[in-house]
Protein backbone atom coordinates (compact mmCIF):
# COMPACT_ATOMS: atom_id res chain seq x y z
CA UNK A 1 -4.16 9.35 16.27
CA UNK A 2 -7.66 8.58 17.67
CA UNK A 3 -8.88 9.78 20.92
CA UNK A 4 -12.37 8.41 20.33
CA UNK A 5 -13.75 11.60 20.12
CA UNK A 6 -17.48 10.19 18.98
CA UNK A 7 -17.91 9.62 22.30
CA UNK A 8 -17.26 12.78 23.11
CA UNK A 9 -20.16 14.04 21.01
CA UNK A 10 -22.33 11.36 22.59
CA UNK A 11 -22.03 11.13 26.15
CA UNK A 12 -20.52 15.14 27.08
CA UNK A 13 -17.16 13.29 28.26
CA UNK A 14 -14.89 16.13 28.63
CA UNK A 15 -12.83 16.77 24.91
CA UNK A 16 -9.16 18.14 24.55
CA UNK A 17 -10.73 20.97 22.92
CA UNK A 18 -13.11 21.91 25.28
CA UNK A 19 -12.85 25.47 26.31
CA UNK A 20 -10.47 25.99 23.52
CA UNK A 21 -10.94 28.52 20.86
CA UNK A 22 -10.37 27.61 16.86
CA UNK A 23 -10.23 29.76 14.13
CA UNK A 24 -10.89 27.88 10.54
CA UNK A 25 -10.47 30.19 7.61
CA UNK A 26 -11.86 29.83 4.44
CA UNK A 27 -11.80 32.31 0.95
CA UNK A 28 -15.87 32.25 1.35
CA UNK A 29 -19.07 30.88 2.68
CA UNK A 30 -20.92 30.55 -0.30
CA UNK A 31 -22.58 26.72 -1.45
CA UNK A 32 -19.44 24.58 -1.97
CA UNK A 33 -17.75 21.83 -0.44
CA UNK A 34 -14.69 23.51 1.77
CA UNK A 35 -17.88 25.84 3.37
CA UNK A 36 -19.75 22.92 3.95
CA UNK A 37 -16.99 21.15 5.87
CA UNK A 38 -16.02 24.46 7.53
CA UNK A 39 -19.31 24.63 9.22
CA UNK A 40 -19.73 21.15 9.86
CA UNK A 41 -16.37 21.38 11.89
CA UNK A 42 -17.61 24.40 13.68
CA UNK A 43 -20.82 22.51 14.58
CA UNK A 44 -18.43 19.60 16.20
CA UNK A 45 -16.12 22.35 17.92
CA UNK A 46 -19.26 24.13 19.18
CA UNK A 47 -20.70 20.28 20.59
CA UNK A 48 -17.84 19.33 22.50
CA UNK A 49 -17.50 23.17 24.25
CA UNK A 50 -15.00 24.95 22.12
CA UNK A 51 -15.48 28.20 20.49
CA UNK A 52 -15.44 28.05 16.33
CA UNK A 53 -14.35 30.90 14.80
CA UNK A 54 -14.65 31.18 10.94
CA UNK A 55 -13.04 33.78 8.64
CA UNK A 56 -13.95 34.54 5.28
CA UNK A 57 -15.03 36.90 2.85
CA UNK A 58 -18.54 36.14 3.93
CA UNK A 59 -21.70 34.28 1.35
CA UNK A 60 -25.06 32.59 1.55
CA UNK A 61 -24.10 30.39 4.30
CA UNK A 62 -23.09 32.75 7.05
CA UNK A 63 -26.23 32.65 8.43
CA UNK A 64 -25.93 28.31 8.55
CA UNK A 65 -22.65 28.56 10.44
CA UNK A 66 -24.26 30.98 12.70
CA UNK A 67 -27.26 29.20 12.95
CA UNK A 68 -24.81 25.81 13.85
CA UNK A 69 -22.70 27.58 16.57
CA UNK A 70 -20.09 29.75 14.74
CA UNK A 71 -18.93 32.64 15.16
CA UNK A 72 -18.51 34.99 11.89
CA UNK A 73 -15.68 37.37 11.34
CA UNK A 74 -15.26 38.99 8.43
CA UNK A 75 -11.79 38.90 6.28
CA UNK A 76 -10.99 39.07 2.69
CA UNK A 77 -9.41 35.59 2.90
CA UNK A 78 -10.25 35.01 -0.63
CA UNK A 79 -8.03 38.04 -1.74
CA UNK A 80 -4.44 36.91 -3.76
CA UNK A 81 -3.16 40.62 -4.00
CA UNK A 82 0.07 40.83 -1.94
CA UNK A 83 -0.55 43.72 -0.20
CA UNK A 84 -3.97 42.86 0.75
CA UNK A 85 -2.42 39.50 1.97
CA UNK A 86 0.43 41.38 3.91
CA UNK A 87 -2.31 43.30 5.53
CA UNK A 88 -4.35 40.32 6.87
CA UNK A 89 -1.54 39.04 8.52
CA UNK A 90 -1.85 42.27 10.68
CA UNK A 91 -6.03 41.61 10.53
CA UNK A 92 -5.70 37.80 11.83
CA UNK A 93 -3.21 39.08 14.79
CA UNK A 94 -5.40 41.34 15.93
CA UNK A 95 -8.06 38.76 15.69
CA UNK A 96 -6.16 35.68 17.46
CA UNK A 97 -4.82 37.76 20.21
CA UNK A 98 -8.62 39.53 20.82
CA UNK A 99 -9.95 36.45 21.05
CA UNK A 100 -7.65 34.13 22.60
CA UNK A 101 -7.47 31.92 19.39
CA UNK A 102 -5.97 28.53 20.82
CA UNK A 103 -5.52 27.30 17.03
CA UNK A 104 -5.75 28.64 13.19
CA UNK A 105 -6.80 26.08 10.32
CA UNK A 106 -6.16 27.59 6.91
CA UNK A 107 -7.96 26.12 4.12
CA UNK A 108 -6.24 27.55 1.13
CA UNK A 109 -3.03 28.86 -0.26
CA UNK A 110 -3.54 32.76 -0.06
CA UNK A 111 -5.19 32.86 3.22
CA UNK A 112 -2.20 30.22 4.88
CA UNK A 113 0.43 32.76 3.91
CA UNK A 114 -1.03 34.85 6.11
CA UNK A 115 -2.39 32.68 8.63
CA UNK A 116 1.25 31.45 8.66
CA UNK A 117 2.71 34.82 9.14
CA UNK A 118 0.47 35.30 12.09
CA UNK A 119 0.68 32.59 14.03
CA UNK A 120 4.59 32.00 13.95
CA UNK A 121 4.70 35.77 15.47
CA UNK A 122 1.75 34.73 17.94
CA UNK A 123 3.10 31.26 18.18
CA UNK A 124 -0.09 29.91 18.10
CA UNK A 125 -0.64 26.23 16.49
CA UNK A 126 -1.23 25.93 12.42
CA UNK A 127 -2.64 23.30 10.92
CA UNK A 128 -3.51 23.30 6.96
CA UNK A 129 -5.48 21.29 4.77
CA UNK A 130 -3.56 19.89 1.45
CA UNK A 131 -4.59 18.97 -1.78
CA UNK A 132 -3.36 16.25 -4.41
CA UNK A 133 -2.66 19.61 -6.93
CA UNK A 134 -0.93 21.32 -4.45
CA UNK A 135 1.52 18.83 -5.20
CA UNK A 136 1.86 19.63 -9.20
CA UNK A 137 3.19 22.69 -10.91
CA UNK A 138 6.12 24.66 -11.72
CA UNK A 139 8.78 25.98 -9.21
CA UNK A 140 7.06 28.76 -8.54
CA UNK A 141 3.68 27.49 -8.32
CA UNK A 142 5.00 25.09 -5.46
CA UNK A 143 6.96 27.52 -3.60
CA UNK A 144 3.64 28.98 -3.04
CA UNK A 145 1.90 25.86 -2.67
CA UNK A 146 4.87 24.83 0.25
CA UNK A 147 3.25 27.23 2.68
CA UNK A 148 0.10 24.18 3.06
CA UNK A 149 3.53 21.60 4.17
CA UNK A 150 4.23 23.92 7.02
CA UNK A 151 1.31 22.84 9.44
CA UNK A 152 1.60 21.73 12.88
CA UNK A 153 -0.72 19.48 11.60
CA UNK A 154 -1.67 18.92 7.88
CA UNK A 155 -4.94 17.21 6.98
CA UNK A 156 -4.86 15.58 3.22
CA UNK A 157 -7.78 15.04 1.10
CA UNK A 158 -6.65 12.10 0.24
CA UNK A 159 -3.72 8.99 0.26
CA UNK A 160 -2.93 10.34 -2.94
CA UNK A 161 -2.52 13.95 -1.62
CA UNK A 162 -0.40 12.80 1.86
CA UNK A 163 1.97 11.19 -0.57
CA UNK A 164 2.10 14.93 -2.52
CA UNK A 165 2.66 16.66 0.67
CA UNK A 166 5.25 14.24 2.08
CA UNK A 167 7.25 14.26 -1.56
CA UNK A 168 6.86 18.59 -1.55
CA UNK A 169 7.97 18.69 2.03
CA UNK A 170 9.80 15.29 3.94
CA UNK A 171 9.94 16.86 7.04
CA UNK A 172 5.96 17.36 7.35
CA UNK A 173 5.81 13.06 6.67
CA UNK A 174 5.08 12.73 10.40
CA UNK A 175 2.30 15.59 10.69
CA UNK A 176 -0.19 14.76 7.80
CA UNK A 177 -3.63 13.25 8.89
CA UNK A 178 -5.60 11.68 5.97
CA UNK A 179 -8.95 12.44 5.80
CA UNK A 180 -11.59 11.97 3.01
CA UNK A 181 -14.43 13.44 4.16
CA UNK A 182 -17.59 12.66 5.98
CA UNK A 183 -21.50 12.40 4.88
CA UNK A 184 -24.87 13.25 6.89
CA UNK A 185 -25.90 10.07 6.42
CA UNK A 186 -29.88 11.32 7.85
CA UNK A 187 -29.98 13.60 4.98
CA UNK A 188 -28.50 10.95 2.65
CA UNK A 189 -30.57 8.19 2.87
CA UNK A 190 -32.71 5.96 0.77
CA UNK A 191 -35.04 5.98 3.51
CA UNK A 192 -35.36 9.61 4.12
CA UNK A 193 -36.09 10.43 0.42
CA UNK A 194 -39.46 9.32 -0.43
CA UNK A 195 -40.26 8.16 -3.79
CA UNK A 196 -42.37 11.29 -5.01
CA UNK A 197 -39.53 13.24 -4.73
CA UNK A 198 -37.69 11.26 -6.85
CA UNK A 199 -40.23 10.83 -9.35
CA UNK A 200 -41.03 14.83 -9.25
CA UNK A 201 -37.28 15.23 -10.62
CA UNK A 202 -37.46 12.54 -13.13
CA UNK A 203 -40.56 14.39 -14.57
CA UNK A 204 -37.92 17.84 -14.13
CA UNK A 205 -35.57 16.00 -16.81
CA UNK A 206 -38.34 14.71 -18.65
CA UNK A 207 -36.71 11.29 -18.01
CA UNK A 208 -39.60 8.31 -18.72
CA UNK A 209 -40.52 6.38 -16.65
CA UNK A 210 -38.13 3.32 -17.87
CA UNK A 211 -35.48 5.47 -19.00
CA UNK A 212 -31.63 4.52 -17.66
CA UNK A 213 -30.31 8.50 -16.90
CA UNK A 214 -26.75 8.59 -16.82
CA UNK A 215 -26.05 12.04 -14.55
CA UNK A 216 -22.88 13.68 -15.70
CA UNK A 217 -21.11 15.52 -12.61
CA UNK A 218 -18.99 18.45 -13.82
CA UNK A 219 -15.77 19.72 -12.26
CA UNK A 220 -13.37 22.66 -12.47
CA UNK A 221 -13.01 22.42 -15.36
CA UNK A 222 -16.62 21.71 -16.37
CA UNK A 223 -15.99 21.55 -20.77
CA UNK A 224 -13.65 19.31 -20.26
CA UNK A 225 -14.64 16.67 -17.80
CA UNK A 226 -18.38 16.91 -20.28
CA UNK A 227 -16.75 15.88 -23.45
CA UNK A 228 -14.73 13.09 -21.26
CA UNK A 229 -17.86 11.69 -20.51
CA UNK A 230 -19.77 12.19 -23.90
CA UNK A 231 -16.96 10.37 -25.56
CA UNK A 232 -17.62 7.65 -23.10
CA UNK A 233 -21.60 7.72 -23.61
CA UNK A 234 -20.74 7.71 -27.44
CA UNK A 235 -18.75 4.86 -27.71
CA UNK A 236 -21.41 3.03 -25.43
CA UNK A 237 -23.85 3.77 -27.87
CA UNK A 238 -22.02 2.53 -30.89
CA UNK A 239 -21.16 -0.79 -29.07
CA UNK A 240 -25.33 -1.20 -28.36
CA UNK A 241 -25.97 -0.07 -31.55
CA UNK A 242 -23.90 -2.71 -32.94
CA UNK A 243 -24.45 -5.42 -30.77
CA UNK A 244 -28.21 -4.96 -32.00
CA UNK A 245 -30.95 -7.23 -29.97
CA UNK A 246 -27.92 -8.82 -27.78
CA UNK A 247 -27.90 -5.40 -25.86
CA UNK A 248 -28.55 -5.42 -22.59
CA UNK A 249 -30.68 -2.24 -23.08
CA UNK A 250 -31.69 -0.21 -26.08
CA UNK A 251 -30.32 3.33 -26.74
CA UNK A 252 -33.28 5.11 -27.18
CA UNK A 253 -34.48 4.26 -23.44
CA UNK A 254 -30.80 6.30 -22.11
CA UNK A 255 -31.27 9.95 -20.87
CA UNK A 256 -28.44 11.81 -20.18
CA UNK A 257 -28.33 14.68 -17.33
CA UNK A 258 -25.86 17.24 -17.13
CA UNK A 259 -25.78 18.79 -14.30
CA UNK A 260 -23.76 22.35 -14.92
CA UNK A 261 -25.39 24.58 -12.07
CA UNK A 262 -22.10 25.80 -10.99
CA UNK A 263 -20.96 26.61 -14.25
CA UNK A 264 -20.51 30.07 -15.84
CA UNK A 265 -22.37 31.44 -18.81
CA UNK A 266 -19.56 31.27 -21.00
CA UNK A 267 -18.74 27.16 -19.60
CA UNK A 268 -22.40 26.51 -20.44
CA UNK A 269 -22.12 27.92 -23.89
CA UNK A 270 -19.19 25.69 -24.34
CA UNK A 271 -21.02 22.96 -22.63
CA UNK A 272 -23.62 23.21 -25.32
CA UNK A 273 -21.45 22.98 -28.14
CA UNK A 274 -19.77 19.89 -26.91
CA UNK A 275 -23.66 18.45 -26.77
CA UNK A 276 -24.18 19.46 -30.07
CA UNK A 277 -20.71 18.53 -31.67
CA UNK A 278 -21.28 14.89 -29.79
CA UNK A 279 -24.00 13.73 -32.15
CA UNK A 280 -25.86 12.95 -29.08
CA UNK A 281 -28.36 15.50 -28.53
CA UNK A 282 -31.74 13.90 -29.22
CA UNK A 283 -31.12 12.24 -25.78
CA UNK A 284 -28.72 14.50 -23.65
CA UNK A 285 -30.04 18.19 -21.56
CA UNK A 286 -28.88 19.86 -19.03
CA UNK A 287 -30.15 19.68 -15.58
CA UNK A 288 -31.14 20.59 -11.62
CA UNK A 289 -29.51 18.22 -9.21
CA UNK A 290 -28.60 21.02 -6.80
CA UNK A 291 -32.65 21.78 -5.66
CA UNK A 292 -32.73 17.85 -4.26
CA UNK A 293 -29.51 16.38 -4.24
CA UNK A 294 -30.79 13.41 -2.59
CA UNK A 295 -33.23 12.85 -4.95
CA UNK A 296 -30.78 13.58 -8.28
CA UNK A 297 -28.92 10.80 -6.72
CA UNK A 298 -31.69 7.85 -6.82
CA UNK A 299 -33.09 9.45 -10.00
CA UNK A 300 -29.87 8.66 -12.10
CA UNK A 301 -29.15 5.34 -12.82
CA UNK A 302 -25.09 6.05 -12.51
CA UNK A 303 -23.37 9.11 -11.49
CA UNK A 304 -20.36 9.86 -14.06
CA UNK A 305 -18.23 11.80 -11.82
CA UNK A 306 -14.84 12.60 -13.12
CA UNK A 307 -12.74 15.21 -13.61
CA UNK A 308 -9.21 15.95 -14.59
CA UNK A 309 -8.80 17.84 -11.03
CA UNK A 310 -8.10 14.65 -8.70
CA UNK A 311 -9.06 16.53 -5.55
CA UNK A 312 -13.06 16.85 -7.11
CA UNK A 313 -16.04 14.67 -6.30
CA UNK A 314 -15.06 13.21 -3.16
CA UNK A 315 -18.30 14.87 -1.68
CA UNK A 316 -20.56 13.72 -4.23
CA UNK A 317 -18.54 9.71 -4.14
CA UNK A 318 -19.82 9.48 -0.38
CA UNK A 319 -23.39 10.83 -1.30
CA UNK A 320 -23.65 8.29 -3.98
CA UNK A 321 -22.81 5.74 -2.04
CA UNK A 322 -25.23 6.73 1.29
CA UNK A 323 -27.99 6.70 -1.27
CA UNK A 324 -27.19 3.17 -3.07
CA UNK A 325 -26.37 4.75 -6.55
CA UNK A 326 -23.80 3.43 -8.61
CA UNK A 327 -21.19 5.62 -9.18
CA UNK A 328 -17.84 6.13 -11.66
CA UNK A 329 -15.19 7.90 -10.12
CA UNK A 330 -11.73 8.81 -11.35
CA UNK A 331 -8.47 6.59 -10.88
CA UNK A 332 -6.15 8.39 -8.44
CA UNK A 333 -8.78 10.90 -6.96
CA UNK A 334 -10.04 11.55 -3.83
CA UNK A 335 -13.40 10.25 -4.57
CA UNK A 336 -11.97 6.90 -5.93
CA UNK A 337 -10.66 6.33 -2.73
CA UNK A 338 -13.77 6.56 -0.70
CA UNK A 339 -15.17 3.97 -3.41
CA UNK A 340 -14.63 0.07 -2.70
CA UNK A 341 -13.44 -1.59 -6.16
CA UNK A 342 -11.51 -3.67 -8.24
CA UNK A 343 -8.56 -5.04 -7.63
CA UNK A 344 -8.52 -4.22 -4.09
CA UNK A 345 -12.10 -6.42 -3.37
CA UNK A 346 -14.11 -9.16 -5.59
CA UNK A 347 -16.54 -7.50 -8.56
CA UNK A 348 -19.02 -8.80 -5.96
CA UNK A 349 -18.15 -6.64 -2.98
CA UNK A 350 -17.82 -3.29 -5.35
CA UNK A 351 -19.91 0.08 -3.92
CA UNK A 352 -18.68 1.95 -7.74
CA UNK A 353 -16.40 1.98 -10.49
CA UNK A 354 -13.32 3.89 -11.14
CA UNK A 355 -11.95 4.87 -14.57
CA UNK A 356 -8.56 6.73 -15.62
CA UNK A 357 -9.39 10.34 -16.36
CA UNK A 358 -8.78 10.78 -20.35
CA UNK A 359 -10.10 6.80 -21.29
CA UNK A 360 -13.14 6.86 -22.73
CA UNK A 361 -12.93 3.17 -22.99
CA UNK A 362 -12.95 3.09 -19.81
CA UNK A 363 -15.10 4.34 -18.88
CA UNK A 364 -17.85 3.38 -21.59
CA UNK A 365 -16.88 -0.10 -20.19
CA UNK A 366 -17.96 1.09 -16.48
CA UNK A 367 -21.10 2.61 -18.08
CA UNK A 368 -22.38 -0.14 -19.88
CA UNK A 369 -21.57 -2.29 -16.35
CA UNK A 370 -23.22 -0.16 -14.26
CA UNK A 371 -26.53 0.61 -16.51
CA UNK A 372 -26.66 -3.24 -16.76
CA UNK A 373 -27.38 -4.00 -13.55
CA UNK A 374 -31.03 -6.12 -12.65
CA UNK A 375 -33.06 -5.20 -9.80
CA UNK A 376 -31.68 -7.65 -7.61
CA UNK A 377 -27.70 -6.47 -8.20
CA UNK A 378 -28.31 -2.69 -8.21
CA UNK A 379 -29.89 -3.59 -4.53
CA UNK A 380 -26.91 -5.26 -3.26
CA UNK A 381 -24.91 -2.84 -4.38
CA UNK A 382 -26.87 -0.23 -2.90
CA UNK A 383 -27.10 -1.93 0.89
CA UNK A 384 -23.03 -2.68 0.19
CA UNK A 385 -22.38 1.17 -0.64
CA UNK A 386 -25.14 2.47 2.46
CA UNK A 387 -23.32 0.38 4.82
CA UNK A 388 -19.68 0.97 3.68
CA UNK A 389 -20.16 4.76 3.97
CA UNK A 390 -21.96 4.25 7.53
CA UNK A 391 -19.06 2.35 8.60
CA UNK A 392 -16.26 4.44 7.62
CA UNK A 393 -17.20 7.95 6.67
CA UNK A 394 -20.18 9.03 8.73
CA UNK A 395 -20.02 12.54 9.42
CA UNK A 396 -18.91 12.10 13.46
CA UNK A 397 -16.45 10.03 12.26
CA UNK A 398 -15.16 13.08 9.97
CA UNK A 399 -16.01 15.16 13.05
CA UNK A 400 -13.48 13.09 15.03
CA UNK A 401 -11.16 12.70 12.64
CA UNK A 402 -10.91 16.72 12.46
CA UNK A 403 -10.79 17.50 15.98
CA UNK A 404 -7.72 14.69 16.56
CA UNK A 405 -5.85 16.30 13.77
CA UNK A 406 -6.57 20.12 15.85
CA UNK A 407 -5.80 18.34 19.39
CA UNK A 408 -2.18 17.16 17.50
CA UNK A 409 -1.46 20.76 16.08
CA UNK A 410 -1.75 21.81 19.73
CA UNK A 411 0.22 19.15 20.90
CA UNK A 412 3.19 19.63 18.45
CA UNK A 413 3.65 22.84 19.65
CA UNK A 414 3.70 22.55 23.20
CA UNK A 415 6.18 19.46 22.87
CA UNK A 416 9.43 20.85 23.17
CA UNK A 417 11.87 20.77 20.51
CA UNK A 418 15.25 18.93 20.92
């Protein structure tokens, strides 16, 4: 469905939504990707004259999705105890009949059990956002993911997750929107990120000047997806060492960045021993690529971002590609799909690489392609990846991809049933 709701945002042409009230809930509002997209959805709600509500446990970015348009109520939607999940259903009715809530969008298991609970009493239109791994598990563990299948609208992260959803629940086949995500492609852009900036975190990694930086993107499960990706590095190395003076680069000019801000104290020590047990320490360090993203991004040479968990990276895949930098991303996940590739387009039209998580091969093979590039290739490829994100995953275009999904949760339910 498509309403052409970017015009909406553009010209004040009245929107479906307008004078409507949505609730999104999410388990927090701390620096991460579902917060991020939470507010950026409340910003769209709040431009084309509905009311965004957000509940969560609250975090750093509260004062963002205020600043943006939102409205803040507090709820412990990040709690998995039962009882405390019994008792929000009892919290979110209060809350949806107080404020005339028009719609609820639950953004994670716990909080759509309740959600759920309220708004079948309320009858007041669901919708729920689905994950590949929702679609994985035992029999328990998916009779507790089922409750993100019962949307009156279902948005999946991904092709790969609509197919999940659709095999976990038939009957939701007809309700699932697909959408990957959207980029600020002002903050993203080669243009907007002068070179000092970029330089200033080269000298933060203590990267020369003509060093290649491979930048090593870590995931859920952060020890993990590091050693995936040292295995890769190490086998590149062997095949330059080996290959001698008909490399098309010399080892000692690689850097490798890890960046592992997210990770715990414990993940980091394990981090570190992966580094060490790798053999590959006189040229790999942990690093910042959270203080300028945008920057990290045009520093690195190529971003290694993969990760067992398919639904990761899809955030950091459109980045990548706003900002011209090649990219590896993992077969099957979310941010593979955003990526243009072999053997769906020519090795000439490629904006990345993807590689099957657990192939080190692979992936080494992707590495060497991607550090190999001249001047004149690694600028095509960056004007093909700028202009494939602008075209189909500009934030308005996520905006309007969001609000068509809400507008169909709210027409599902005032359709009668036969």
């Amino acid at each position: 469905m498509s309403s052409g709701s970017s015009s909406y945002f553009r010209d004040g042409t009245a929107h479906p939504l307008a004078g409507r009230s949505v609730l999104q809930i999410v388990p927090d509002l701390d620096d991460g990707a579902a917060a991020r997209t939470t507010i950026e959805i409340a910003a769209a709600l709040t431009l084309v004259g509905a009311n965004a509500f957000v509940a969560a446990r609250g975090g750093s970015l509260v004062s963002e999705l205020q600043a943006r348009g939102g409205l803040f109520a507090p709820l412990p939607a990040d709690a998995k105890n039962p009882l405390t999940m019994a008792i929000n259903v009892e919290r979110l009715a209060r809350l949806i009949k107080a404020e005339r809530i028009d719609l609820v969008h639950a953004r994670s298991r716990a909080s759509a059990w309740s959600a759920y609970a309220a708004t079948r009493i309320l009858k007041t239109p669901f919708v729920t956002s689905f994950e590949s791994s929702y679609a994985v598990g035992g029999p328990l563990a998916l009779r507790y993911n089922f409750v993100m299948t019962r949307g009156d609208a279902i948005i999946a992260g991904s092709a790969e997750a609509a197919h999940g959803a659709a095999h976990l629940n038939p009957a939701a086949k007809d309700k699932i929107h697909v959408i990957l995500g959207g980029v600020d492609c002002r903050v993203f852009s080669p243009k907007s990120t002068p070179p000092a900036r970029v330089q200033a975190v080269r000298r933060l990694w203590g990267a020369p000047p003509d060093a290649r930086v491979a930048l090593i993107a870590l995931g859920p499960k952060p020890a993990g997806d590091c050693k995936a990706a040292l295995d890769a590095i190490r086998m590149l190395a062997e095949q330059i060492r080996a290959e001698s003076s008909d490399a098309a680069f010399d080892v000692s000019s690689l850097r490798v960045i890890i960046g592992a801000a997210s990770a715990t104290a414990t993940e980091i020590k394990e981090i570190d021993a992966i580094v060490a047990d790798s053999g590959l320490q006189d040229i790999v360090q942990r690093g910042d690529i959270v203080s300028d993203p945008a920057a990290a991004l045009l520093a690195a040479s190529v971003i290694m971002a993969q990760s067992s968990n398919p639904a990761a990276f899809a955030s950091l895949a459109l980045e990548a590609q706003a900002m011209g930098a090649p990219i590896i991303a993992t077969t099957g996940g979310a941010a593979a799909e955003t990526l243009l590739a072999p053997p769906e387009v020519e090795p000439s039209a490629r904006t990345g690489w993807r590689a099957p998580t657990g192939d080190p091969g692979a992936s080494a093979i992707a590495l060497s392609e991607a550090l190999s590039l001249g001047a004149t290739a690694r600028e095509r490829l960056s004007l093909r990846g700028r202009a494939h994100v602008e075209r189909r995953f500009a934030m308005e275009l996520m905006w309007e991809q969001t609000l068509d999904a809400y507008a169909a949760g709210l027409d599902a339910v005032r359709k009668p049933t036969n």
